[in-house]
Protein backbone atom coordinates (compact mmCIF):
# COMPACT_ATOMS: atom_id res chain seq x y z
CA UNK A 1 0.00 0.00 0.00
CA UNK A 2 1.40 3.38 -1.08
CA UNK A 3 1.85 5.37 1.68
CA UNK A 4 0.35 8.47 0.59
CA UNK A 5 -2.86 6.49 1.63
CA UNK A 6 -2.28 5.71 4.71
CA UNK A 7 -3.10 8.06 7.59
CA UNK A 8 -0.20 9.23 9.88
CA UNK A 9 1.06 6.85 12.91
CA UNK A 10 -0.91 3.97 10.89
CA UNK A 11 0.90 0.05 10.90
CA UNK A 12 0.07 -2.16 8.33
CA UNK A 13 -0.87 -5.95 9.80
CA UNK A 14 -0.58 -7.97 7.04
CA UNK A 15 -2.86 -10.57 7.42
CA UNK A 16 -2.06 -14.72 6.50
CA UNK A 17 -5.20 -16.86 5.98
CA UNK A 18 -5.18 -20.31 5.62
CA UNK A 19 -8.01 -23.14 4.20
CA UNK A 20 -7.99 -26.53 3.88
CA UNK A 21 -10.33 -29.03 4.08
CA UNK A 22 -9.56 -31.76 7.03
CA UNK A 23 -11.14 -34.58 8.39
CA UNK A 24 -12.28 -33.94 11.95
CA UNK A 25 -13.69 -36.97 12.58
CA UNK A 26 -11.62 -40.49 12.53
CA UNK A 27 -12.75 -44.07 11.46
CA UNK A 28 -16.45 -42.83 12.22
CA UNK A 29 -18.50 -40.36 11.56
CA UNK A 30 -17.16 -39.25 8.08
CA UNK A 31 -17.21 -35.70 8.87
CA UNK A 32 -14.83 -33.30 6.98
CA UNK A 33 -15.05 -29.34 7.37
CA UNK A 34 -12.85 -26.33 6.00
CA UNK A 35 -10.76 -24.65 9.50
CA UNK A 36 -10.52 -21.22 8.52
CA UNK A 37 -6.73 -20.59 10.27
CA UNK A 38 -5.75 -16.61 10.77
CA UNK A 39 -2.10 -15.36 11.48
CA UNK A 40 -0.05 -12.19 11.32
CA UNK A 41 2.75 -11.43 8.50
CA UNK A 42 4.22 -9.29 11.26
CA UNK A 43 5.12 -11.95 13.14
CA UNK A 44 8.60 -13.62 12.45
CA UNK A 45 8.74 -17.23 10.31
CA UNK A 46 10.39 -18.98 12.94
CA UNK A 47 7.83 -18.22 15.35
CA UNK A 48 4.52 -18.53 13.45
CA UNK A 49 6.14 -21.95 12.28
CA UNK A 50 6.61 -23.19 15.92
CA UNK A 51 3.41 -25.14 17.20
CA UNK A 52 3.95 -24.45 21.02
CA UNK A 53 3.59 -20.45 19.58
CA UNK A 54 -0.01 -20.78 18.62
CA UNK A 55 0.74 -18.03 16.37
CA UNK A 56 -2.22 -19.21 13.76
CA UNK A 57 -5.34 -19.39 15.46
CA UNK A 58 -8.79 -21.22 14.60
CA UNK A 59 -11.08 -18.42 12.97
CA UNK A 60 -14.31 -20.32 11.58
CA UNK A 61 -14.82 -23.87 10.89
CA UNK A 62 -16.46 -23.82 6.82
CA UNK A 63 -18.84 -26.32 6.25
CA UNK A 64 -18.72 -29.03 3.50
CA UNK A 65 -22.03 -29.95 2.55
CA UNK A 66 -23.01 -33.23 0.26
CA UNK A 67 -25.52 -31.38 -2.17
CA UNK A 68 -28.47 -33.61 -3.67
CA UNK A 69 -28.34 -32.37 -7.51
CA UNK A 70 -27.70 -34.68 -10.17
CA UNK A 71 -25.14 -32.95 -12.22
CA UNK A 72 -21.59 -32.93 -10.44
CA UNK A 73 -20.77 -29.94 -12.16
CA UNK A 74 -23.85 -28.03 -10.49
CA UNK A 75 -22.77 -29.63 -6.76
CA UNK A 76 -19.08 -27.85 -7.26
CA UNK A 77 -20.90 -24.38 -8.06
CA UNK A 78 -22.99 -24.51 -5.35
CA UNK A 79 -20.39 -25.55 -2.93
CA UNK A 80 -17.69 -23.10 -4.45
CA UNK A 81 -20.76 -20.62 -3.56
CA UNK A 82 -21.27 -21.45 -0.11
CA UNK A 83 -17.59 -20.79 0.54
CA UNK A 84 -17.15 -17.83 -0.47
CA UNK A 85 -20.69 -16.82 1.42
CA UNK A 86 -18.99 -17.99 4.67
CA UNK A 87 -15.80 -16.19 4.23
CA UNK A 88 -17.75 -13.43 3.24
CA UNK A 89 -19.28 -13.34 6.85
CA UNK A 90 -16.57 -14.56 8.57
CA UNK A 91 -14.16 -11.83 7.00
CA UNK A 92 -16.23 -8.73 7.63
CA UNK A 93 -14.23 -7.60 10.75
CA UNK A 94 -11.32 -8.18 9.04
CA UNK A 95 -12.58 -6.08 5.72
CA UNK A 96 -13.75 -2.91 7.45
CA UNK A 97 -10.45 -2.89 9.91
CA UNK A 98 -9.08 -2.99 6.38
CA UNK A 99 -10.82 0.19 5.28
CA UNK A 100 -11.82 2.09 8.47
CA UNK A 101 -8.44 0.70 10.30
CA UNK A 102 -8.78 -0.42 14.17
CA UNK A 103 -7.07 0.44 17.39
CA UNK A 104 -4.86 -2.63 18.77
CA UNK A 105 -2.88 -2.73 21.73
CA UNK A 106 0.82 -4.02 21.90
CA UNK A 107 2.04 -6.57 24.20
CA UNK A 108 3.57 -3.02 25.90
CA UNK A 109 -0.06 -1.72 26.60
CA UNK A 110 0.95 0.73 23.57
CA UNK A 111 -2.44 1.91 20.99
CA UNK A 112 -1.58 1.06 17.34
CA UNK A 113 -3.86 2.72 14.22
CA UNK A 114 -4.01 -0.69 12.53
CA UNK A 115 -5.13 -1.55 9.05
CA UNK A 116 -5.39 -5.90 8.80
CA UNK A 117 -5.17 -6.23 4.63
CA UNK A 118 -4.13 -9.96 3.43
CA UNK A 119 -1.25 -10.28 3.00
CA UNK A 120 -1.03 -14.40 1.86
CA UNK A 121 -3.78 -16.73 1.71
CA UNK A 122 -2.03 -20.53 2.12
CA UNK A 123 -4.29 -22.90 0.27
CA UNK A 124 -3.76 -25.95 -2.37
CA UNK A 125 -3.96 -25.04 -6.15
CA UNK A 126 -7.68 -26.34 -6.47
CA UNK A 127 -8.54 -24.27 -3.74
CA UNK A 128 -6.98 -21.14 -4.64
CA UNK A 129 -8.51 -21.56 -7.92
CA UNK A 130 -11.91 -21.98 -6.24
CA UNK A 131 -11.28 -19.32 -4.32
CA UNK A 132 -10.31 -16.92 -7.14
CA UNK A 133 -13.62 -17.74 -8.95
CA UNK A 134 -11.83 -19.54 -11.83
CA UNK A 135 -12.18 -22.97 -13.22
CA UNK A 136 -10.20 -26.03 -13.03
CA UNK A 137 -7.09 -26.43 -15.19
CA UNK A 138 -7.13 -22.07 -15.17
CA UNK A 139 -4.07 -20.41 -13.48
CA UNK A 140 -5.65 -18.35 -10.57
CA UNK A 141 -2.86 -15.39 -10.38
CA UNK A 142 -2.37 -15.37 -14.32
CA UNK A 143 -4.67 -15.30 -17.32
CA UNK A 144 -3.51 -18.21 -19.00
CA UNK A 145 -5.30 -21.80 -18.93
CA UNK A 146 -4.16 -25.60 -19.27
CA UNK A 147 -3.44 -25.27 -22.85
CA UNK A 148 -1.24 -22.06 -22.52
CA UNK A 149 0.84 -23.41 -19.43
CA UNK A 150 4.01 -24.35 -21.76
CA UNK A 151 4.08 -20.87 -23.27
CA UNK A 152 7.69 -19.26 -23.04
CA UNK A 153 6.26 -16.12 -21.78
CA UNK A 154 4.50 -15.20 -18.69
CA UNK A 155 0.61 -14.14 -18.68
CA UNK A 156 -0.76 -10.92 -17.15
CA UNK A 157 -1.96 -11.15 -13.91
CA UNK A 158 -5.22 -12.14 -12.72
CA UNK A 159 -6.60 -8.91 -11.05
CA UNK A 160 -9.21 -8.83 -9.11
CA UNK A 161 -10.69 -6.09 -11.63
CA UNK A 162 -10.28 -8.42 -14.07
CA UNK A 163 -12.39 -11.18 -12.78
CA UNK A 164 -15.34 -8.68 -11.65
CA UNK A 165 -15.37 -7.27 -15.11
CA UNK A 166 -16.00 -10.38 -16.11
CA UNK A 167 -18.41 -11.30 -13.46
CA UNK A 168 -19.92 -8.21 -14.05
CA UNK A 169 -20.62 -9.21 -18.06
CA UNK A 170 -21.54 -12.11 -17.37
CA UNK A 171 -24.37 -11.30 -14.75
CA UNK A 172 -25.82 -8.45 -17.74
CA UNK A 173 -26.30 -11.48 -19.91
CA UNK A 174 -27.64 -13.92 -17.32
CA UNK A 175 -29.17 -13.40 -13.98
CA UNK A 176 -26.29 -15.35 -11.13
CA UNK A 177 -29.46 -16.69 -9.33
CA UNK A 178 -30.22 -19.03 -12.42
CA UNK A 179 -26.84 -21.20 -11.96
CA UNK A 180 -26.88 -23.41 -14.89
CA UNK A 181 -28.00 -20.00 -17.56
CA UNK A 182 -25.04 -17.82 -15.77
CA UNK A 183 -22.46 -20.57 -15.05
CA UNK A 184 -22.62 -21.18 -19.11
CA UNK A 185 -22.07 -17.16 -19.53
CA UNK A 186 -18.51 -17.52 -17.28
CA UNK A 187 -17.42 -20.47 -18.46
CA UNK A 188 -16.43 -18.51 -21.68
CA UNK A 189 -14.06 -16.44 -18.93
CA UNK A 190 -13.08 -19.78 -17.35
CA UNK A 191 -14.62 -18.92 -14.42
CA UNK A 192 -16.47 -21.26 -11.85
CA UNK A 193 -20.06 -19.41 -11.15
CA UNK A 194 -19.26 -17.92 -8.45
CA UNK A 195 -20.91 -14.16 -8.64
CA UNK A 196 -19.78 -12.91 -5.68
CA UNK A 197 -16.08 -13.70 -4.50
CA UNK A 198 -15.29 -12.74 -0.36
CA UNK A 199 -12.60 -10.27 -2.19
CA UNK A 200 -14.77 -8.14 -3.88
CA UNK A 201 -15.09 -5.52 -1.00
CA UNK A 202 -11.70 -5.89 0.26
CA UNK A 203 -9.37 -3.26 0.09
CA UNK A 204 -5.99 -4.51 -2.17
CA UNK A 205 -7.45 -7.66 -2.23
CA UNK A 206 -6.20 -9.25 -5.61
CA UNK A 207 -5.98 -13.00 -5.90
CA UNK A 208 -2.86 -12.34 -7.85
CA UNK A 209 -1.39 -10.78 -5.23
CA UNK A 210 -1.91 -12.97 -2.06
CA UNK A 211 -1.73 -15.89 -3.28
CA UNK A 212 1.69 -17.31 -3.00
CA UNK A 213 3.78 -20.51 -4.29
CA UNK A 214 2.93 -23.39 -2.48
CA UNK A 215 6.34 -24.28 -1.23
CA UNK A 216 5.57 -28.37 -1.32
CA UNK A 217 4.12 -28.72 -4.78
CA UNK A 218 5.42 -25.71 -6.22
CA UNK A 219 9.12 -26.55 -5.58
CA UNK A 220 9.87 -29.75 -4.29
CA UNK A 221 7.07 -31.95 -5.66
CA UNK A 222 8.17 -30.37 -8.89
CA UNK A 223 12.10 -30.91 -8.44
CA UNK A 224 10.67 -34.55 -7.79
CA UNK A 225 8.58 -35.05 -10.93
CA UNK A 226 10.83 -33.01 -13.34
CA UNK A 227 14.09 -31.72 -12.59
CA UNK A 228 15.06 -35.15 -10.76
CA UNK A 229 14.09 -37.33 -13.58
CA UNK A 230 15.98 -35.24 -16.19
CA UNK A 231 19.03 -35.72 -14.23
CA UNK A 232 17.99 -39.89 -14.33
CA UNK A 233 17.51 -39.54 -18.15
CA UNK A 234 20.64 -37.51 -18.52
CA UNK A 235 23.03 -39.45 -16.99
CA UNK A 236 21.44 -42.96 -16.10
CA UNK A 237 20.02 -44.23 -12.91
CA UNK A 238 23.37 -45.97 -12.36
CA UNK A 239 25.45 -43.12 -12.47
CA UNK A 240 23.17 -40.81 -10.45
CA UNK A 241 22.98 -43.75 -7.74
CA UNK A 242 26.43 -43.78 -7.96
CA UNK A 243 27.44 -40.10 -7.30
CA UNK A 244 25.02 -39.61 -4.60
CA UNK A 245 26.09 -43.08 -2.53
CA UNK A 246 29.82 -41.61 -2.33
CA UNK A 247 28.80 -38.31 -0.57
CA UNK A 248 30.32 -37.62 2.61
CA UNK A 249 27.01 -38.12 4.99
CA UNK A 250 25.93 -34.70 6.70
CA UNK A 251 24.24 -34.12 9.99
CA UNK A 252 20.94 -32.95 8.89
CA UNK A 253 20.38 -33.95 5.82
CA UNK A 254 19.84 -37.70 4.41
CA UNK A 255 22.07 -39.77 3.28
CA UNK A 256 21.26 -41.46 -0.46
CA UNK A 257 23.60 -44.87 0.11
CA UNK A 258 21.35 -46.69 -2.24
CA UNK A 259 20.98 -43.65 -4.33
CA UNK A 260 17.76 -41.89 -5.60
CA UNK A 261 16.53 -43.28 -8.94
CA UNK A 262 14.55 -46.16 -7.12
CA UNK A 263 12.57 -43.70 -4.28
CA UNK A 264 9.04 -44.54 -3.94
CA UNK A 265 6.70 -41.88 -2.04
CA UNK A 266 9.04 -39.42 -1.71
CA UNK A 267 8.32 -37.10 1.05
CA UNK A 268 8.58 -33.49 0.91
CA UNK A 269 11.39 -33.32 3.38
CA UNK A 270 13.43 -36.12 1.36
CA UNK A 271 12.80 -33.86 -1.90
CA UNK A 272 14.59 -31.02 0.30
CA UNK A 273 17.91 -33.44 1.13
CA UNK A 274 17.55 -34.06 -2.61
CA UNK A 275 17.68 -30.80 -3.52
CA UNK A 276 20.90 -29.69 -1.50
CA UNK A 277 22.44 -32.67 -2.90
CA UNK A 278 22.40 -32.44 -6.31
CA UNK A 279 24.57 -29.33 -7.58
CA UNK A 280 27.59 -31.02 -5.82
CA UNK A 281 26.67 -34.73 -6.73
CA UNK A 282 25.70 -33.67 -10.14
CA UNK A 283 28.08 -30.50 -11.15
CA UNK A 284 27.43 -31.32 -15.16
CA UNK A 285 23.62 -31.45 -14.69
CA UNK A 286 22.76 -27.79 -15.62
CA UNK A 287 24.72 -28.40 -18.79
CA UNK A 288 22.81 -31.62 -19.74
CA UNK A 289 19.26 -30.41 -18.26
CA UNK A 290 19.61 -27.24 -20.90
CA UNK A 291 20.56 -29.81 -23.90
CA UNK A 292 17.47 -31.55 -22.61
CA UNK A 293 14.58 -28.56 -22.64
CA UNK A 294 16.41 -27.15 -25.88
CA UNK A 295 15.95 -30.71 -27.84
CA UNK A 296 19.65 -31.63 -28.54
């Protein structure tokens, strides 16, 4: 936020969300809901990330409901729907500290003019594409879909003007309360039917914006299903195994004595070890990896 628009003595409290859908009951019951978690940018990684520091707290527990419509396309609308109704509710407080700021007290008893915008929302790819009103196989921070994900330049963003210009068209041709008439007007934006995303009253909120790489499946489950096998293809699963059995073993860190090429259900911390690993196991890799993606 520029700071020509915030008032004087204001603090910005970036605000981390967090939705995922969890099963809250075990072996009976069947019962699944979304836990709406809440933290503070403004508080230090190594804190937030300590569980004893309770530094993310429980905000709302979303339902998941089992819709009786025949069409499975119809059940996803209507769910997508209800979620964004609930955050919509749940949110409020948070949108119009967002606006109007809020006075907060520090742990020294001191007032603070606060304004709470988000600052990351921590959710799965499907999810942050339901929750940015677009369709499946649809980037939800660019404008490029499932057939344009190989292009060798990047899309514009996804703004959150963007989407309720859309919306927006789409509603003048259809009315949102008739689901399947509008939901066949947005499809031709590769949107989901949802009319009216939680974000559309917040201030700075842009799906673009807050939400972030997904530090699992973004980087390491993708070093695991790409960059790792291009090394295997490169150089052979012998000579891979090889160079990583003769490291010298660090405290830490795994050690590959068998190597990697035969890994089954490869954890995300493994994929880290990996990852430190292979520049000095592999020092001709880079070389080999650009002959690869050029064709040669």
């Amino acid at each position: 936020m520029p700071k020509s628009q915030l008032t004087a003595g204001a603090t910005l409290l970036g605000t981390i969300l967090s939705l995922d859908k969890t099963n809250i009951s075990v072996l009976t019951g069947d019962r699944i809901a979304h836990p709406l978690l809440i933290s503070l940018a403004n508080i230090k990684m190594e804190t937030r990330l300590k569980l004893s520091s309770h530094a993310f707290l429980l905000a709302a527990l979303l339902p998941v409901p089992k819709f009786v419509h025949n069409n499975k396309w119809m059940k996803g609308v209507l769910e997508a729907r209800l979620i964004h109704q609930c955050l919509d509710i749940v949110l409020e407080p948070l949108k119009q500290a967002a606006k109007l700021g809020v006075m907060l007290s520090d742990p020294w008893g001191y007032s603070w003019y606060c304004f709470t915008l988000i600052a990351s929302y921590i959710v799965d790819t499907p999810e942050a594409a339901m929750l940015a009103a677009v369709g499946g196989k649809t980037s939800p921070i660019r404008m490029a879909m499932y057939k344009e994900f190989g292009d060798d330049f990047r899309h514009e963003p996804r703004t959150s003007s963007t989407i309720l210009t859309q919306l927006a068209a789409a509603a003048s041709k259809a009315d949102p309360s008739d689901i399947e008439a509008y939901f066949h007007k947005v499809q031709k934006f590769r949107l989901n039917g949802v009319h009216l995303p939680f974000w559309h009253d917040g201030p700075l909120s842009c799906p673009s914006s807050f939400f972030n790489p997904e530090i699992l499946h973004h980087f390491h489950k993708k070093f695991g299903d790409h960059d790792s096998k291009w090394c295997i293809n490169a150089l052979g699963p012998a000579e891979v195994d090889f160079r990583f059995s003769v490291l010298q073993p660090i405290t830490g860190f795994r050690h590959f004595k068998e190597g990697i090429s035969s890994l089954k259900q490869v954890m995300g911390r493994t994929l880290r070890d990996m990852q430190h690993l292979l520049l000095g196991s592999l020092p001709d890799v880079p070389l080999v990896m650009l002959l690869l993606r050029s064709g040669l």
